[in-house]
Structure formats: C-alpha cells, structure tokens
Protein backbone atom coordinates (compact mmCIF):
# COMPACT_ATOMS: atom_id res chain seq x y z
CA UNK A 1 -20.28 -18.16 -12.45
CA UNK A 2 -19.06 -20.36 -15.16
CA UNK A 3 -22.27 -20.67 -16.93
CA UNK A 4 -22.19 -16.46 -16.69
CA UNK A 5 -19.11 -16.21 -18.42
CA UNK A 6 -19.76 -19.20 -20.66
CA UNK A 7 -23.32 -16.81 -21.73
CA UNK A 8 -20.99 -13.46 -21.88
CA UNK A 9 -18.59 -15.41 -24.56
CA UNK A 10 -21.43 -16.01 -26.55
CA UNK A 11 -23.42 -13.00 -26.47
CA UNK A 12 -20.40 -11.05 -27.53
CA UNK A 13 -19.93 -13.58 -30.17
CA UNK A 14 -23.41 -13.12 -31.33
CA UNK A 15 -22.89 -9.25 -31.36
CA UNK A 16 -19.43 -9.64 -33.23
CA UNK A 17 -21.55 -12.47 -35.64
CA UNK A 18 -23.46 -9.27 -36.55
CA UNK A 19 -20.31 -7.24 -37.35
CA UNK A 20 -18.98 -10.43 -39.69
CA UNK A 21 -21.95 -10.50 -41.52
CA UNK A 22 -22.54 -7.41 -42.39
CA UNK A 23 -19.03 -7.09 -43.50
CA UNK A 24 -18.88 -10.23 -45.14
CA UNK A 25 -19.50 -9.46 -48.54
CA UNK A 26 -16.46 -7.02 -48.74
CA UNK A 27 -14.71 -10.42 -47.79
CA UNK A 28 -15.67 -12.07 -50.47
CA UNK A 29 -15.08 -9.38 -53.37
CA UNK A 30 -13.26 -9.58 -56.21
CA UNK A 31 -9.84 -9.82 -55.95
CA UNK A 32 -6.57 -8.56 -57.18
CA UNK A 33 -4.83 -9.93 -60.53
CA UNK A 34 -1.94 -12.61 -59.49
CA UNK A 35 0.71 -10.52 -61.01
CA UNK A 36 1.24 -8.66 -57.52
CA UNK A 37 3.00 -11.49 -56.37
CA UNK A 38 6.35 -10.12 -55.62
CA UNK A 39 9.58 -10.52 -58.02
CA UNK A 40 11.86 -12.32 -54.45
CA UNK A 41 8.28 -14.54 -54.37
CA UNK A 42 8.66 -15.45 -58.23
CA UNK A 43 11.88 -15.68 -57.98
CA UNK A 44 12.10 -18.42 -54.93
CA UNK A 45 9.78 -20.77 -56.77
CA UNK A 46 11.53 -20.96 -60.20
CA UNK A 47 14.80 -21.42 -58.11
CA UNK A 48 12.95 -24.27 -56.43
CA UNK A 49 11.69 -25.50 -59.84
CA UNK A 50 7.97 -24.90 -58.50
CA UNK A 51 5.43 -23.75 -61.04
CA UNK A 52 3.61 -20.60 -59.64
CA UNK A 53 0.32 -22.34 -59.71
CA UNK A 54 1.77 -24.32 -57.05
CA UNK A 55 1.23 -21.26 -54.99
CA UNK A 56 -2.26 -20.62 -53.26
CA UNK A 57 -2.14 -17.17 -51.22
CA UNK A 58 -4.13 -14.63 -49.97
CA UNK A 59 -3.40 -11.53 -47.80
CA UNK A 60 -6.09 -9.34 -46.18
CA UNK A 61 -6.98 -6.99 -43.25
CA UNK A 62 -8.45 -9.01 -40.29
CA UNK A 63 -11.60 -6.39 -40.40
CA UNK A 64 -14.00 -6.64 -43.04
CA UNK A 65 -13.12 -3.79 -45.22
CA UNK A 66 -13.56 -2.66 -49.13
CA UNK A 67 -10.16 -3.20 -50.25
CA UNK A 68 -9.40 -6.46 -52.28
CA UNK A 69 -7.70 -8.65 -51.53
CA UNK A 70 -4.53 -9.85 -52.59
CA UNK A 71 -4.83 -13.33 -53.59
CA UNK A 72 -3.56 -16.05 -55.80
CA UNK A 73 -5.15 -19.56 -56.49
CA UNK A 74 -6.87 -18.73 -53.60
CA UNK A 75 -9.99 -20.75 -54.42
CA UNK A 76 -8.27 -24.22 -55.17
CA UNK A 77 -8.98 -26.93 -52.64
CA UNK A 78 -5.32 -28.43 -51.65
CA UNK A 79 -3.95 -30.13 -48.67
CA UNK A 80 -3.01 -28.03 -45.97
CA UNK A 81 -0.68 -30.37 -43.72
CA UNK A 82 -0.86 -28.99 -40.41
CA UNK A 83 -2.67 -25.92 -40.99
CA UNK A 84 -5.67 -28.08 -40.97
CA UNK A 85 -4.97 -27.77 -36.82
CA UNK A 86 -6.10 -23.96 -37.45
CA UNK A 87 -9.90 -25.45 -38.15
CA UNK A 88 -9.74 -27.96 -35.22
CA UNK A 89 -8.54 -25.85 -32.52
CA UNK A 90 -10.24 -22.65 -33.79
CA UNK A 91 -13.50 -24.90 -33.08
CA UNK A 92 -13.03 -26.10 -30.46
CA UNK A 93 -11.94 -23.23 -28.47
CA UNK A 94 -15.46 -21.76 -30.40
CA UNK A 95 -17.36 -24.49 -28.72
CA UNK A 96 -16.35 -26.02 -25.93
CA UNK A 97 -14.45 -22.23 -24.05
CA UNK A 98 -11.03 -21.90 -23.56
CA UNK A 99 -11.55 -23.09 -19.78
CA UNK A 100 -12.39 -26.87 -21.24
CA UNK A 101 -10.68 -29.73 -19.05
CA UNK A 102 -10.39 -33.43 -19.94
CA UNK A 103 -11.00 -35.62 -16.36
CA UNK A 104 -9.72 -38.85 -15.44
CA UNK A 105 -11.77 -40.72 -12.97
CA UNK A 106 -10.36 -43.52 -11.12
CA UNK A 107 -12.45 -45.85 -8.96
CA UNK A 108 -12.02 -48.22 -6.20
CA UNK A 109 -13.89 -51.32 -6.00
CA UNK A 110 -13.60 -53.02 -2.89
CA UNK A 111 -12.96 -52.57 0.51
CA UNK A 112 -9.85 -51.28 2.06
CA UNK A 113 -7.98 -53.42 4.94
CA UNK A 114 -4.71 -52.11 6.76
CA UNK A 115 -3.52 -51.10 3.29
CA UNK A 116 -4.58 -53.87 1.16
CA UNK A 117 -7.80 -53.24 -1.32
CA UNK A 118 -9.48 -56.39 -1.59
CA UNK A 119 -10.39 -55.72 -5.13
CA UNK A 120 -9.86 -53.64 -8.42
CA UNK A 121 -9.19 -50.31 -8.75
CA UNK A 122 -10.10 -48.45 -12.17
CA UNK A 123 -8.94 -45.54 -13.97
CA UNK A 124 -11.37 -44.01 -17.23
CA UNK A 125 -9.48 -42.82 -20.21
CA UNK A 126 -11.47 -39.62 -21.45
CA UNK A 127 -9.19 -38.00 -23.96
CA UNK A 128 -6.98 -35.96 -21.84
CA UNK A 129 -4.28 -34.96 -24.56
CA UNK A 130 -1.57 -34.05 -22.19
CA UNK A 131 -1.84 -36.89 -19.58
CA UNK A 132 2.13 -37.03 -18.92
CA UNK A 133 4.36 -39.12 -16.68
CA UNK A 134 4.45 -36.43 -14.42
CA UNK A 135 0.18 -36.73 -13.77
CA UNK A 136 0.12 -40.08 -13.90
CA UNK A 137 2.82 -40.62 -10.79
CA UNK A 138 0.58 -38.15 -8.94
CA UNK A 139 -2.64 -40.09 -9.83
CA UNK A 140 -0.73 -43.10 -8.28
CA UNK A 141 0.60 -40.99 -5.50
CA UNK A 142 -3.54 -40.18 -4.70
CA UNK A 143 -4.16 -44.01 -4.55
CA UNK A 144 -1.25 -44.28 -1.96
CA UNK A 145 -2.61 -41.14 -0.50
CA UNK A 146 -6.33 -42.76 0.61
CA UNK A 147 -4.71 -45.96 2.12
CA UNK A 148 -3.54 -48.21 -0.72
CA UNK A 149 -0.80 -49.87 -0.71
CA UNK A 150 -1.36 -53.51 -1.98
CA UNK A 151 -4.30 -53.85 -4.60
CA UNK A 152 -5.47 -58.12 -4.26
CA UNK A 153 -6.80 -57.51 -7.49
CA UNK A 154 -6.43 -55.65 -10.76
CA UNK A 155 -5.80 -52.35 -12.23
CA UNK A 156 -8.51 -51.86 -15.21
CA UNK A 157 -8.22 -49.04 -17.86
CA UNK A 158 -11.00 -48.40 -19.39
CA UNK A 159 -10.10 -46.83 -22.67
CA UNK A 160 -13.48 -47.38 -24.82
CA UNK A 161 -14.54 -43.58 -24.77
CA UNK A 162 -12.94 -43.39 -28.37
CA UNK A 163 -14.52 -45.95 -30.67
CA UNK A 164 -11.68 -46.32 -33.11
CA UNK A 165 -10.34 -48.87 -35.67
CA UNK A 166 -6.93 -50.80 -35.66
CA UNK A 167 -4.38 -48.22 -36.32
CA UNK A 168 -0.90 -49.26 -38.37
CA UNK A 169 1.30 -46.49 -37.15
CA UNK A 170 3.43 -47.45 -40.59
CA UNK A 171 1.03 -46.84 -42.66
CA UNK A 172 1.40 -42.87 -43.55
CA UNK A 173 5.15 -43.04 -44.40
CA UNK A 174 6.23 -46.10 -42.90
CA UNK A 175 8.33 -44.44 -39.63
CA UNK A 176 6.08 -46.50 -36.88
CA UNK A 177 8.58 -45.46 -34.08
CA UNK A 178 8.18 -41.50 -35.49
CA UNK A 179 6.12 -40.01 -32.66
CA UNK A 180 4.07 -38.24 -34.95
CA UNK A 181 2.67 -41.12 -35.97
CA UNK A 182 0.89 -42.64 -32.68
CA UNK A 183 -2.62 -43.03 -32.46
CA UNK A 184 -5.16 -40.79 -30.35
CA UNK A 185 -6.25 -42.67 -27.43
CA UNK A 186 -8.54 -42.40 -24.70
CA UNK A 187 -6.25 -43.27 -22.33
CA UNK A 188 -2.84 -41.49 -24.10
CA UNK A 189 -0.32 -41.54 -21.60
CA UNK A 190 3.06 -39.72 -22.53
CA UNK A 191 1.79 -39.36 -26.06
CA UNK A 192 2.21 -43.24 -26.22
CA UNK A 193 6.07 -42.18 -27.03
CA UNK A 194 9.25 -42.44 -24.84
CA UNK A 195 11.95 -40.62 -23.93
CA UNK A 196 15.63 -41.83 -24.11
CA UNK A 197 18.37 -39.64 -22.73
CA UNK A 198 22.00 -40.22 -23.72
CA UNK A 199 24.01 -38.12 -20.99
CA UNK A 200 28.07 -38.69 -21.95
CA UNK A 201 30.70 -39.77 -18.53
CA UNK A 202 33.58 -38.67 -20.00
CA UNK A 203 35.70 -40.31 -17.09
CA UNK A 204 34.16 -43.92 -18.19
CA UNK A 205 34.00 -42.83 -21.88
CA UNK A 206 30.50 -44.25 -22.26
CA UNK A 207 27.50 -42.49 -22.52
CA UNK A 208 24.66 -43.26 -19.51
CA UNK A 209 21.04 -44.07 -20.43
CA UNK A 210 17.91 -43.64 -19.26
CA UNK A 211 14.24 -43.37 -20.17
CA UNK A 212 11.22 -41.96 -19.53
CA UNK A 213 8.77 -43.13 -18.55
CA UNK A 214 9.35 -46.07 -17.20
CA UNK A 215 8.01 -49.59 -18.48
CA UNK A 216 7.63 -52.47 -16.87
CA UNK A 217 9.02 -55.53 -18.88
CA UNK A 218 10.96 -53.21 -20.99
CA UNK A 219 14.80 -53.59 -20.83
CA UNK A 220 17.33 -50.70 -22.00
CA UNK A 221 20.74 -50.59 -22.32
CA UNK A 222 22.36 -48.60 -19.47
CA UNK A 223 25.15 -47.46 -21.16
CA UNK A 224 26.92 -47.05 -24.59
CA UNK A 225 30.73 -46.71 -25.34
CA UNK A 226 31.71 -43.18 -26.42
CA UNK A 227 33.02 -42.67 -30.19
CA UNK A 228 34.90 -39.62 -31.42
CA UNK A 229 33.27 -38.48 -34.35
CA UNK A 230 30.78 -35.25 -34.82
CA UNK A 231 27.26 -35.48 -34.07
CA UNK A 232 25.95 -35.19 -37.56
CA UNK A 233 24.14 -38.36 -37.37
CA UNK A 234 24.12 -39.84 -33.56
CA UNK A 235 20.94 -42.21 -34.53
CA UNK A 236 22.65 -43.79 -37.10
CA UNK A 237 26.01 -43.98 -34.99
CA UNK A 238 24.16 -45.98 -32.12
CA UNK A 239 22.86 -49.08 -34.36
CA UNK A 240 19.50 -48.94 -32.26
CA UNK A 241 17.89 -52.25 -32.52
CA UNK A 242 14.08 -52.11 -32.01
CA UNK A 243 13.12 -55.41 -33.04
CA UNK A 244 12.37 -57.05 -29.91
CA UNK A 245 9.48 -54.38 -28.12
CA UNK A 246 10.69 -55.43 -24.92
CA UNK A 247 14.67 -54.98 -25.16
CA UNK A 248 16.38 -51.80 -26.53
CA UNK A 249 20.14 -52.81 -27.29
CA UNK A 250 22.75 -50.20 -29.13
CA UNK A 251 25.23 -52.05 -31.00
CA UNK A 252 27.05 -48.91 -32.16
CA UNK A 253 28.54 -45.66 -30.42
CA UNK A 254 27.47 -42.23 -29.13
CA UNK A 255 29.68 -39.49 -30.49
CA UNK A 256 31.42 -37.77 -27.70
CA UNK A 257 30.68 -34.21 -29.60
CA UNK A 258 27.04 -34.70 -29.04
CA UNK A 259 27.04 -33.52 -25.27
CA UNK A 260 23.08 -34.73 -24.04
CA UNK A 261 20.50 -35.70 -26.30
CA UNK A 262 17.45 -36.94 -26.07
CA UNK A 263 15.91 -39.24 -28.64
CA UNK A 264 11.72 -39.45 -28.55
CA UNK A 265 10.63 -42.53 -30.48
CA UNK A 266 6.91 -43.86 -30.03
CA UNK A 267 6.02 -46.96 -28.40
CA UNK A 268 6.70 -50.56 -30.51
CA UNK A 269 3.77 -52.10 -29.10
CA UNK A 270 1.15 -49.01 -28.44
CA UNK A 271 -1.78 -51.24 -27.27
CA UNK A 272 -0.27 -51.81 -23.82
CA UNK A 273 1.94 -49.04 -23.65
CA UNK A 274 -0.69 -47.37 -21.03
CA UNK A 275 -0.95 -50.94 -18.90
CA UNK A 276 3.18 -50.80 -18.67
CA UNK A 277 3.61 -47.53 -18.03
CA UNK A 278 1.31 -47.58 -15.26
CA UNK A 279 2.41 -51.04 -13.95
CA UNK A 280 5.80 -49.66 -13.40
CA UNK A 281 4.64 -46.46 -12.01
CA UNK A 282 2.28 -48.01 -9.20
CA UNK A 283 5.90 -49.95 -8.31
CA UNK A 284 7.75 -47.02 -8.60
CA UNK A 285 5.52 -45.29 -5.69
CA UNK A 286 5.61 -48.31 -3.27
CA UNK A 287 2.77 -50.15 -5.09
CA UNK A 288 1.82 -53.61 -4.48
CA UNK A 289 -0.18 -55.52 -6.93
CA UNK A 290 -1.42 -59.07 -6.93
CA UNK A 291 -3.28 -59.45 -9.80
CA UNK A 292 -2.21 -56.96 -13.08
CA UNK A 293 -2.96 -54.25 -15.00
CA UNK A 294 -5.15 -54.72 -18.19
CA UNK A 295 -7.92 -53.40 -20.21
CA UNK A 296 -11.49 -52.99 -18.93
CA UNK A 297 -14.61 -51.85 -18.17
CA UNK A 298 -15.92 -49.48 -15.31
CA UNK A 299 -18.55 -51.62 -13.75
CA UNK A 300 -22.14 -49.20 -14.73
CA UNK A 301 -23.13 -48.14 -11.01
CA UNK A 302 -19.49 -47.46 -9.80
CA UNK A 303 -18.79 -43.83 -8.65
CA UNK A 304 -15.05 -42.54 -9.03
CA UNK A 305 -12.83 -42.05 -5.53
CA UNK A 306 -11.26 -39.13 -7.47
CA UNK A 307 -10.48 -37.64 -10.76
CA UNK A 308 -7.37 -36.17 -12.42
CA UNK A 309 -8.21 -32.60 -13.96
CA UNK A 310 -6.30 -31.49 -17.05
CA UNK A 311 -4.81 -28.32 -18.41
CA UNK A 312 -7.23 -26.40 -19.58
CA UNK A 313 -7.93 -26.11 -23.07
CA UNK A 314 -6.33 -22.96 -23.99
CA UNK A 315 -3.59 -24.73 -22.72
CA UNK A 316 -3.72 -27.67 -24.62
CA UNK A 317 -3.91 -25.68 -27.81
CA UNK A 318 -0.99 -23.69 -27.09
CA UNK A 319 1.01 -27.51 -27.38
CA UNK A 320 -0.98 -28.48 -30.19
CA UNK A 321 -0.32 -25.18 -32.19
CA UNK A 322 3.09 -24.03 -31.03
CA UNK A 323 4.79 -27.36 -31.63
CA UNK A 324 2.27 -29.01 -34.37
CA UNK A 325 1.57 -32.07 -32.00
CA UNK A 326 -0.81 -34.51 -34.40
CA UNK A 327 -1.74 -36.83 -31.62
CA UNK A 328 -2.78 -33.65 -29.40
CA UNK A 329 -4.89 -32.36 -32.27
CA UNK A 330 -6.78 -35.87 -32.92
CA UNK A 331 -7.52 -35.78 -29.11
CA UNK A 332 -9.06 -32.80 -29.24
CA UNK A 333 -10.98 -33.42 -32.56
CA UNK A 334 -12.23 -36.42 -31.11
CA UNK A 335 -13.45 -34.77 -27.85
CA UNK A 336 -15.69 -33.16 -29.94
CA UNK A 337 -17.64 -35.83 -31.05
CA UNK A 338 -17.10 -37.34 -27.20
CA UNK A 339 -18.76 -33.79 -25.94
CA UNK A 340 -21.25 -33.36 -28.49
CA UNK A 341 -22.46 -36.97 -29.67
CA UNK A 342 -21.30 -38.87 -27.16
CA UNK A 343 -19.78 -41.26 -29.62
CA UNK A 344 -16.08 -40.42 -30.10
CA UNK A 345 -14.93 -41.28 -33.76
CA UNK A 346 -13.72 -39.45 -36.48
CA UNK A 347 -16.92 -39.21 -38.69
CA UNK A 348 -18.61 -38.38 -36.29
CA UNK A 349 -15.72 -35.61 -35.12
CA UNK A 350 -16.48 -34.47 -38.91
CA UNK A 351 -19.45 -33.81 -38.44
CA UNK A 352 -19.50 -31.63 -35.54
CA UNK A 353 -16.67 -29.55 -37.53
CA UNK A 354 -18.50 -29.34 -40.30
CA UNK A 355 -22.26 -28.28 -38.62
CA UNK A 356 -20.05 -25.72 -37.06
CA UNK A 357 -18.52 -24.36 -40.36
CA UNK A 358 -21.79 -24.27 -42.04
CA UNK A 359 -22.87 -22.23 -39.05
CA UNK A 360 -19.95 -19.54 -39.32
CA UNK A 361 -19.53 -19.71 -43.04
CA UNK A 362 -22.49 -20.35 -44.42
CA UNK A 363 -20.92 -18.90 -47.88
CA UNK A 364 -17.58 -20.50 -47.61
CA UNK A 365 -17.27 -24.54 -49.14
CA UNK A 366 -16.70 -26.97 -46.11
CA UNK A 367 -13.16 -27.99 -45.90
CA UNK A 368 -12.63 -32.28 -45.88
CA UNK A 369 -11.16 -32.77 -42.54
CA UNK A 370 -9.89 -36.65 -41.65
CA UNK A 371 -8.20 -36.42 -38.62
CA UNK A 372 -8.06 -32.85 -37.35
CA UNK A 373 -4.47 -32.76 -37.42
CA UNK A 374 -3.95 -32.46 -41.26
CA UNK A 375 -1.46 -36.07 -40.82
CA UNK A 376 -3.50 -36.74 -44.06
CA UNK A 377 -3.25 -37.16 -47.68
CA UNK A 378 -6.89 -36.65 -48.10
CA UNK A 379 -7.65 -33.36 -46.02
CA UNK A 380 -8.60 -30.43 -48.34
CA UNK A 381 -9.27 -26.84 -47.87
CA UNK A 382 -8.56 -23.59 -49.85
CA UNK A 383 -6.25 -20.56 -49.01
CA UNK A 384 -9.58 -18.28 -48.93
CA UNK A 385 -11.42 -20.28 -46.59
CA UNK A 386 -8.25 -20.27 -43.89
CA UNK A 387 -8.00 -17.01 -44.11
CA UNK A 388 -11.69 -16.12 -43.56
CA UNK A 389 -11.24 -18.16 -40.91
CA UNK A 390 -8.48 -16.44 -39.44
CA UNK A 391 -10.52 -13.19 -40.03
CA UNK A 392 -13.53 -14.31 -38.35
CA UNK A 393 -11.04 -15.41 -35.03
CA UNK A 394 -10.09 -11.70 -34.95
CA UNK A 395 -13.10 -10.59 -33.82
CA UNK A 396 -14.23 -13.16 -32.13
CA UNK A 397 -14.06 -13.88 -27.88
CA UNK A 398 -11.25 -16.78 -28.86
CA UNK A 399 -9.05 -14.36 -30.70
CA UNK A 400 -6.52 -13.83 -27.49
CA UNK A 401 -6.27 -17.70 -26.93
CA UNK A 402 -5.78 -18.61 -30.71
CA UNK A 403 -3.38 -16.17 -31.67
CA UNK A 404 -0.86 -16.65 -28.85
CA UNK A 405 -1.19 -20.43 -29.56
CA UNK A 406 0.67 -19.98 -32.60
CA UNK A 407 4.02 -19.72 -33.06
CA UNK A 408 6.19 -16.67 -32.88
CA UNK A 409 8.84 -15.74 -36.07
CA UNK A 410 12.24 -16.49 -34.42
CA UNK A 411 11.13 -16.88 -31.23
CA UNK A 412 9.42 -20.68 -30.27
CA UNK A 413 7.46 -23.48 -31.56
CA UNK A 414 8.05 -24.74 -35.09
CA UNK A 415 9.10 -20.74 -36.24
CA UNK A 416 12.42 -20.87 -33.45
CA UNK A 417 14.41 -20.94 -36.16
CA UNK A 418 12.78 -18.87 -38.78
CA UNK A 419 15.44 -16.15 -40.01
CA UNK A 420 13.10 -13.21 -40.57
CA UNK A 421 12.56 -9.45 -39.86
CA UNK A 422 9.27 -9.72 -39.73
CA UNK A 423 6.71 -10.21 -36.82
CA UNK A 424 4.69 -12.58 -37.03
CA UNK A 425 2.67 -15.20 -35.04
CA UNK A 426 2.05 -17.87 -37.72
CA UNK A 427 0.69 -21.72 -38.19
CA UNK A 428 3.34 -23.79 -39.84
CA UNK A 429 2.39 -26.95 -42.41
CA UNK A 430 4.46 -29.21 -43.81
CA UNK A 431 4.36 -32.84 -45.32
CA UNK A 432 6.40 -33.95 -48.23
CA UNK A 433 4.38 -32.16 -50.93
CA UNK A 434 2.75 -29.12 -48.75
CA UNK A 435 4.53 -26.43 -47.42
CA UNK A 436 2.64 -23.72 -45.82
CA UNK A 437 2.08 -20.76 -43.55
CA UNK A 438 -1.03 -19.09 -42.04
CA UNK A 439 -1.88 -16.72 -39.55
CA UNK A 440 -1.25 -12.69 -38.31
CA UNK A 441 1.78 -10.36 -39.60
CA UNK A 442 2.25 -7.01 -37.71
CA UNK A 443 3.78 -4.21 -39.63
CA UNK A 444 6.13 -1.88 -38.27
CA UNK A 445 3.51 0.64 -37.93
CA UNK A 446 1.07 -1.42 -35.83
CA UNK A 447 -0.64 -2.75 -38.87
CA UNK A 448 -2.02 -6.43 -39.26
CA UNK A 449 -2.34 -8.42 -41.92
CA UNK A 450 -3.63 -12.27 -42.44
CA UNK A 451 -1.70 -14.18 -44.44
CA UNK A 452 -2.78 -17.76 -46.03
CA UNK A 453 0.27 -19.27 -47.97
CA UNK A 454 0.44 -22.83 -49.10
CA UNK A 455 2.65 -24.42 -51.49
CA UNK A 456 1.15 -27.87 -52.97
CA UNK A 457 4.19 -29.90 -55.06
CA UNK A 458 6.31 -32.59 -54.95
CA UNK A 459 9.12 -30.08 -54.48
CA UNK A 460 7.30 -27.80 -52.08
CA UNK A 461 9.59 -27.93 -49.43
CA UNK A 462 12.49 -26.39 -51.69
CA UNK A 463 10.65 -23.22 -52.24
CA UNK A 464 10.11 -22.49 -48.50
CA UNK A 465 11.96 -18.75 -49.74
CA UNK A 466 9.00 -17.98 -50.92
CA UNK A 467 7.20 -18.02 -47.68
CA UNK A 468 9.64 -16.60 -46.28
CA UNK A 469 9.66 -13.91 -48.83
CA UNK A 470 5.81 -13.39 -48.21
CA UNK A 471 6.06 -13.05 -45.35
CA UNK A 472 8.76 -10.20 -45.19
CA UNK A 473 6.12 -8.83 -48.01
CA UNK A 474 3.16 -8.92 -46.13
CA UNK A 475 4.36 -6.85 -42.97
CA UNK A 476 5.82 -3.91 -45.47
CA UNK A 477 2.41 -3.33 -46.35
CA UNK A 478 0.40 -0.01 -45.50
C-alpha cells in the first residue's frame, strides 16, 4: 500500500511536471520595470538608510500564466538566511514523501538473567531530528519493559551515520551556548540544548530551578534569591556562570516581575551531551548500570531488539519551518545524503539537492546550499529562483504539507507577532545582514500571490517596514 501511494505521488507529479513545463516559459518572461515598487516600500528603506538595490523581490501568480511579473533585482544571487530551509524541506518532502520516519534501533547483546543483561546494550543514531527527552525515557522505559534492569556492561551509541568534521559552535557569531548554533548529529537528543526553568516562591522569595533534561554529572543551582526589578533583562540579572560544563551557579537575582521563564541554552560540552543525558535517564527509570555509557559501534551481525519510530516527516518540517529550527533543517539535509548515498555529509547532501534542482529547474541557476538551514554566510540563491520554487510546490503533490509548514501572519511560528492585515503563510529569514520573506499571500477575494522578498545590507534588519509593507501590497492585488 505504501509503495501504491508512494507511485500515485509521483505519477501525479509527472502529470503536473507536464503542466510546469509547458507553462514555464510564461515564468520566465520579461518582467515589469522596478518603479512599481510601492511609495510605503520606498519609503521604509530610505527611513532605514537601505539603498533600494538592497531589495531583491518578485511577486507572481502560483500558475504559470502570461502576465509579468513584478520583480526587482530579482536575478541577483544573495544570501537568503533561513529561507534557504524553503529548498531543503521542499526536497525533501519531493523525495523522500511526507510519510518519511527517522528509526532508532537499539540492540541487546547478551543474555538476560533475573534482570541483569550480562552484556552491552546499543542504541544507533540515524538522524532522527526530533528525538526529545520525552522519546528517549520511553526508549529506556522499552529496555525495562523486556526484562532489564541491571546492564553488567555498557551502553554504546553509535553515532557514525553522519560523517562530519569537528564543529566550533562559536564560530558563526561567537554565542556557543545559543541553541541555534549546535551541531546536527546522528544521535541529537533534545537538540543537544537544555532547558532551565526559573518558577518564582514568593513565600521563600527565591526563585526554584530546574532543568530539562536531566544530566548526569551536571550540577544546577536549585534556587535563586528573588530581586525586585522589571524583567527587561532577567539573563543579565542572574550572573549565569557557565564556565565549569559540569556546574551551573547564578551569582545574581531573578526579578520577581518575571513570573516563569524558561531559558534554552545549548549544551557546553556537546560531544557527550547524548552519553549524559541518557546515563541519567536509564537511572531515572530504575536503571542499573555497571559499566557506562560511551561511544561505539554496533557489532556488524547484530539485529536490533526494537526501534524507536519518529514523527513523520511532514511533521518534522512543520518544526523546522514554523519555528526556523537550524539543527532540524541540517538533520534533514543530511538524511538526504544518508537515504540516497549512504554517506551522510554535507557535500554529499549538496549534491543530492542540487541533482534534484537540475531535475525540476533545468532553466533556473543552482542555488549554493552549505548547510540546508541557510546558518551560513556563504549560501546563495536569487529572489526568482525561490519563487519558481514556490510556484512549482503549488502544483505539486507536496503543496498541502509545505504550505501549512510555514508560518501564519499573526498567528504562530516566527510571524506570532507580525502586526499585519494581511493573510499570509510565509518563510521568515533573518541574520544580521539578510532580512527576508517568502511564501503565499491570499487576497481578500480568494486570490494568491507568491511573494519572494529579501533584503541583503548591513542595516537590513531596520527596514523590516518594507516587508511588511509588501506584504500588505501583495494581497491588495487583483
């Protein structure tokens, strides 16, 4: 049955393939003079002090059709921050099907005695992108579950399905505890990132801590005195010291106006951030261990006891899209090369990106993708080809999953707090010189529109009015 529908997918796709190409040259036609660009639009940039060649647009019906049109710059290669996620989970969904899941095997090696396993048990690392506490306590609550409850030996992860160099989570903009900044992983547990909740006692005038998930060796402070100031800055008010990886001490205060907050920072020592967390969590179930948990290899001939299945992929790209999760995206751009090579890096991830853009846009320049989640100051693609891109997602089988991935004008993800009339479901980007938008606009009338709108300059992030303004534009069209 899954092979059927797998075969239906394509075969529509190759029947709406038919559809895009013969409409494609009506895509490509020559478009509209740059002084359409609306006077609010003009306006936004000078106030931001952004030249207007800054600005690389384009806005055009989803369908082929033979109206231009409107573009501007639109054929300028620039970085496109985190629209670049548009290319890697528009492909993937294209090629591996929205029903996609990552499993996690985990083997037993050795035989089990009144409880104890005299031996090693093993869990596989395959890319899962959303393996959270939450999955890994049940994956320990299934070793408990066949009879385990002292292991004589070790617990091995086996994280060499991604072949991947040293990473120096400083290195992009040197914020190493920044959770945007971890690394992909084959085994990426929690997003290699925890959790630490400040709840206020207002009886005890301290402020209780705790943190998920748990890590063995890792000390945090258990409480914090209240202060009475406003919560403009509680990060800064709590003097977090970070220095030592395995203590967490708060030499400042939590202001009392803050109610609960919870701060994410990434792990200070990634590499054995997985053995920790699981460590504790085999504990925290009733787990015995006499040897400990490290990295390794699944012996060759081994066959797994069980396997933890994922969300499915639509799923996954709902996170990645909604809420512009980098480590999520480098997962799944890395699965690619996993599925399709067998050899998970990032060239080869390229490639498999880029033999599957030459396939759909055989007319349309490659874009230079480094990561697949546009954390890069070397990714480069124009406004024209993201919005062909776009266009050719409208008609195809994916459409449904892709566009209720992104995120809603007003409503969630990264556009919760967008202040527009407009409806929209719309990509954001953003790094310290990009700012940009891309994605669907409805009209009042039931039109749609694609809009492509990146700003490339130092101050780009000023002139965010003029997206907005675009925007607004865009769905006032006929």
């Amino acid at each position: 049955m899954v092979l059927l529908i797998v075969w239906t997918r394509r075969l529509f796709f190759a029947i709406a393939l038919m559809v895009w190409s013969a409409g494609f040259v009506a895509a490509q036609a020559p478009t509209k003079p740059s002084t359409w660009l609306p006077p609010n639009v003009i306006e936004a940039m000078r106030r931001a002090q952004v030249p207007l060649d800054a600005l690389h647009v384009v806005v055009m019906k989803p369908q082929p059709t033979s109206a231009t049109p409107w573009t501007h710059n639109a054929q300028e290669k620039v970085n496109p921050a985190s629209l670049m996620k548009l290319v890697t989970t528009a492909a993937a969904l294209d090629i591996l099907g929205p029903a996609f899941v990552w499993n996690t095997p985990v083997y037993i090696d050795g035989a089990i005695n009144e409880g104890v396993l005299q031996g090693n048990v093993f869990i596989k690392g395959q890319g899962d992108p959303r393996l959270g506490v939450e999955k890994l306590w049940l994956l320990m609550r299934r070793l408990r579950g066949i009879g385990i409850t002292r292991i004589q030996g070790d617990i091995i992860l086996d994280r060499t399905a991604f072949d991947l160099p040293p990473h120096n989570p400083a290195s992009f903009d040197g914020e190493p505890l920044r959770p945007y900044n971890t690394s992909p992983d084959a085994l990426l547990i929690n997003f290699k990132s925890m959790l630490i909740y400040f709840v206020p006692d207002l009886q005890a005038k301290v402020a209780r801590i705790h943190t998920e998930p748990p890590q063995e060796g890792v000390s945090v402070a258990s409480t914090v005195p209240m202060i009475q100031t406003d919560c403009s800055d509680y990060r800064g008010a709590l003097k977090a010291q970070f220095q030592d990886p395995q203590r967490i001490v708060f030499l400042g205060g939590y202001p009392a106006a803050c109610g609960e907050k919870v701060w994410p920072i990434a792990a200070q020592q990634p590499d054995n951030f997985a053995a920790r967390t699981v460590a504790a969590l085999w504990s925290n179930v009733g787990g015995q261990i006499n040897g400990k948990v490290r990295d390794g290899v699944v012996p060759a001939n081994l066959k797994p006891a069980f396997q933890n299945e994922s969300a499915t992929l639509s799923e996954v790209v709902r996170d990645i899209n909604k809420f512009s999760n980098n480590v999520m995206a480098e997962q799944l751009f890395l699965t690619l090369a996993l599925q399709k090579s067998g050899t998970a890096n990032s060239k080869n991830a390229g490639d498999v990106i880029n033999s599957w853009w030459s396939e759909k846009f055989p007319n349309v320049t490659v874009p230079h993708i480094e990561n697949g989640s546009g954390l890069s100051r070397e990714s480069r693609i124009h406004a024209m080809g993201l919005a062909q891109l776009l266009q050719w997602a409208w008609r195809s089988p994916i459409y449904p999953e892709l566009a209720s991935s992104l995120p809603m004008t007003g409503m969630d993800g990264t556009l919760k707090r967008m202040k527009t009339q407009a409806s929209a479901h719309l990509k954001t980007g953003s790094l310290r010189d990009v700012a940009g938008v891309a994605g669907y606009v409805d009209g009042p009338l039931g039109q749609r529109w694609v809009l492509v709108a990146i700003i490339y300059h130092n101050n780009a992030n000023a002139a965010r009015p003029a997206l907005d303004a675009l925007i607004n534009w865009t769905a006032h069209q006929p």
